[in-house]
Protein backbone atom coordinates (compact mmCIF):
# COMPACT_ATOMS: atom_id res chain seq x y z
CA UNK A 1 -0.95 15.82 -15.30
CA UNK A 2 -3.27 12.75 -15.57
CA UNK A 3 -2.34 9.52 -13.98
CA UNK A 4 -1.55 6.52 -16.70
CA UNK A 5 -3.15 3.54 -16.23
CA UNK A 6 -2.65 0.35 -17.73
CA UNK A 7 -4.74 -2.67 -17.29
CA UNK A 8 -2.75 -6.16 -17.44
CA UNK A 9 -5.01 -9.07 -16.85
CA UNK A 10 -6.27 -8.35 -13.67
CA UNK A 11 -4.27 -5.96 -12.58
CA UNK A 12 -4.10 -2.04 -12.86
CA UNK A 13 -0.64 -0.35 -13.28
CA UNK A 14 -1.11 3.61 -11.90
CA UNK A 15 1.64 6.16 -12.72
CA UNK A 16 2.68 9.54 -13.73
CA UNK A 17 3.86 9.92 -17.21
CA UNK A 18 5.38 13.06 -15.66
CA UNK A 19 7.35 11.64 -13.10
CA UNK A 20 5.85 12.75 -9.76
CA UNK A 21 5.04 10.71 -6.66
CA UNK A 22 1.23 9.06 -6.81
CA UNK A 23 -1.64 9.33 -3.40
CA UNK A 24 -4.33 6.63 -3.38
CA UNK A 25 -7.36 8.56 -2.91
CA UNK A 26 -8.74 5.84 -0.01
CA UNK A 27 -5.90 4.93 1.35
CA UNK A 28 -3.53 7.62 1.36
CA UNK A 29 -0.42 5.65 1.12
CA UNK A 30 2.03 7.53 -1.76
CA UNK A 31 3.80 5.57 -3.92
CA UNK A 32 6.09 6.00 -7.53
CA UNK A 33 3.82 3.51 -9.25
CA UNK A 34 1.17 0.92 -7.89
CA UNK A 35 0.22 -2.18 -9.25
CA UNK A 36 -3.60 -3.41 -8.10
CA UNK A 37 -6.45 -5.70 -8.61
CA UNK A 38 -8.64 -4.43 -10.55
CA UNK A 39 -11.96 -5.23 -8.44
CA UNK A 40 -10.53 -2.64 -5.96
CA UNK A 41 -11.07 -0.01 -8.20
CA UNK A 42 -8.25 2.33 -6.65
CA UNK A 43 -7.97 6.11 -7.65
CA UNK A 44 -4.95 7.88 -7.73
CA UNK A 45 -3.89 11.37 -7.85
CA UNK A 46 -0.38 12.86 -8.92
CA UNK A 47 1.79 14.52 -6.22
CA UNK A 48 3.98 17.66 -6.08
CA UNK A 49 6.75 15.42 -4.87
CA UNK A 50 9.35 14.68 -8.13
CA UNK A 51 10.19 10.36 -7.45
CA UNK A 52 13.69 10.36 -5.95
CA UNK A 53 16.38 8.43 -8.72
CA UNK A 54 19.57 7.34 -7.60
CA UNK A 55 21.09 10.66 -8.67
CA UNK A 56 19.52 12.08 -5.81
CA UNK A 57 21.33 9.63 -3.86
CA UNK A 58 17.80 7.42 -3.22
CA UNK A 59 17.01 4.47 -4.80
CA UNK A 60 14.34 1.39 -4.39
CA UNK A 61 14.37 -0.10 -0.07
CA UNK A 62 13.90 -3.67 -0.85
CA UNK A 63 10.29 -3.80 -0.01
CA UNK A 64 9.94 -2.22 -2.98
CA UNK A 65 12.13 -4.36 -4.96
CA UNK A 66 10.18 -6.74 -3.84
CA UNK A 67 7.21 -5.84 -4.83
CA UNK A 68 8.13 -4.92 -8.48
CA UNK A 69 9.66 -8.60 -8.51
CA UNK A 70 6.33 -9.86 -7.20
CA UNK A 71 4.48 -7.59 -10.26
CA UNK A 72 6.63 -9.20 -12.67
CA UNK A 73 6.09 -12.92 -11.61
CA UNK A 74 2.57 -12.44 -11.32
CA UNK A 75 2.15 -11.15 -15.19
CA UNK A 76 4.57 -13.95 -16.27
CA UNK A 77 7.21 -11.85 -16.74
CA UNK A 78 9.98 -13.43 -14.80
């Protein structure tokens, strides 16, 4: 499946409509969704790895609460 992204001011929001784990291409960091300038110019490609819900007994560490919160406040939606 193709990765969605979504440009928001200066920021690009990268995810899979399908629900799967995302790779940056440079950096090879995997993540459920990423959120980055835009002059960076990231690629992403989707996973085989499904993103863990709290079903599956994982949910979000709180680095990565944080960082959502930190998306949110920085497109003024607090």
């Amino acid at each position: 499946m193709p990765i969605v992204v979504e440009y928001e001011r200066d920021l690009v929001h990268h995810y899979s409509d399908a629900g799967y784990m995302i790779r940056n291409t440079t950096t090879g960091g995997v993540y459920p969704d990423a959120w980055d300038l835009a002059e960076f110019n990231y690629e992403y490609v989707e996973t085989d790895e499904k993103i863990p819900t709290e079903e599956d007994g994982e949910s979000e560490s709180p680095e990565e609460r944080e960082y959502a919160e930190a998306g949110r406040i920085m497109l003024g939606d607090e």
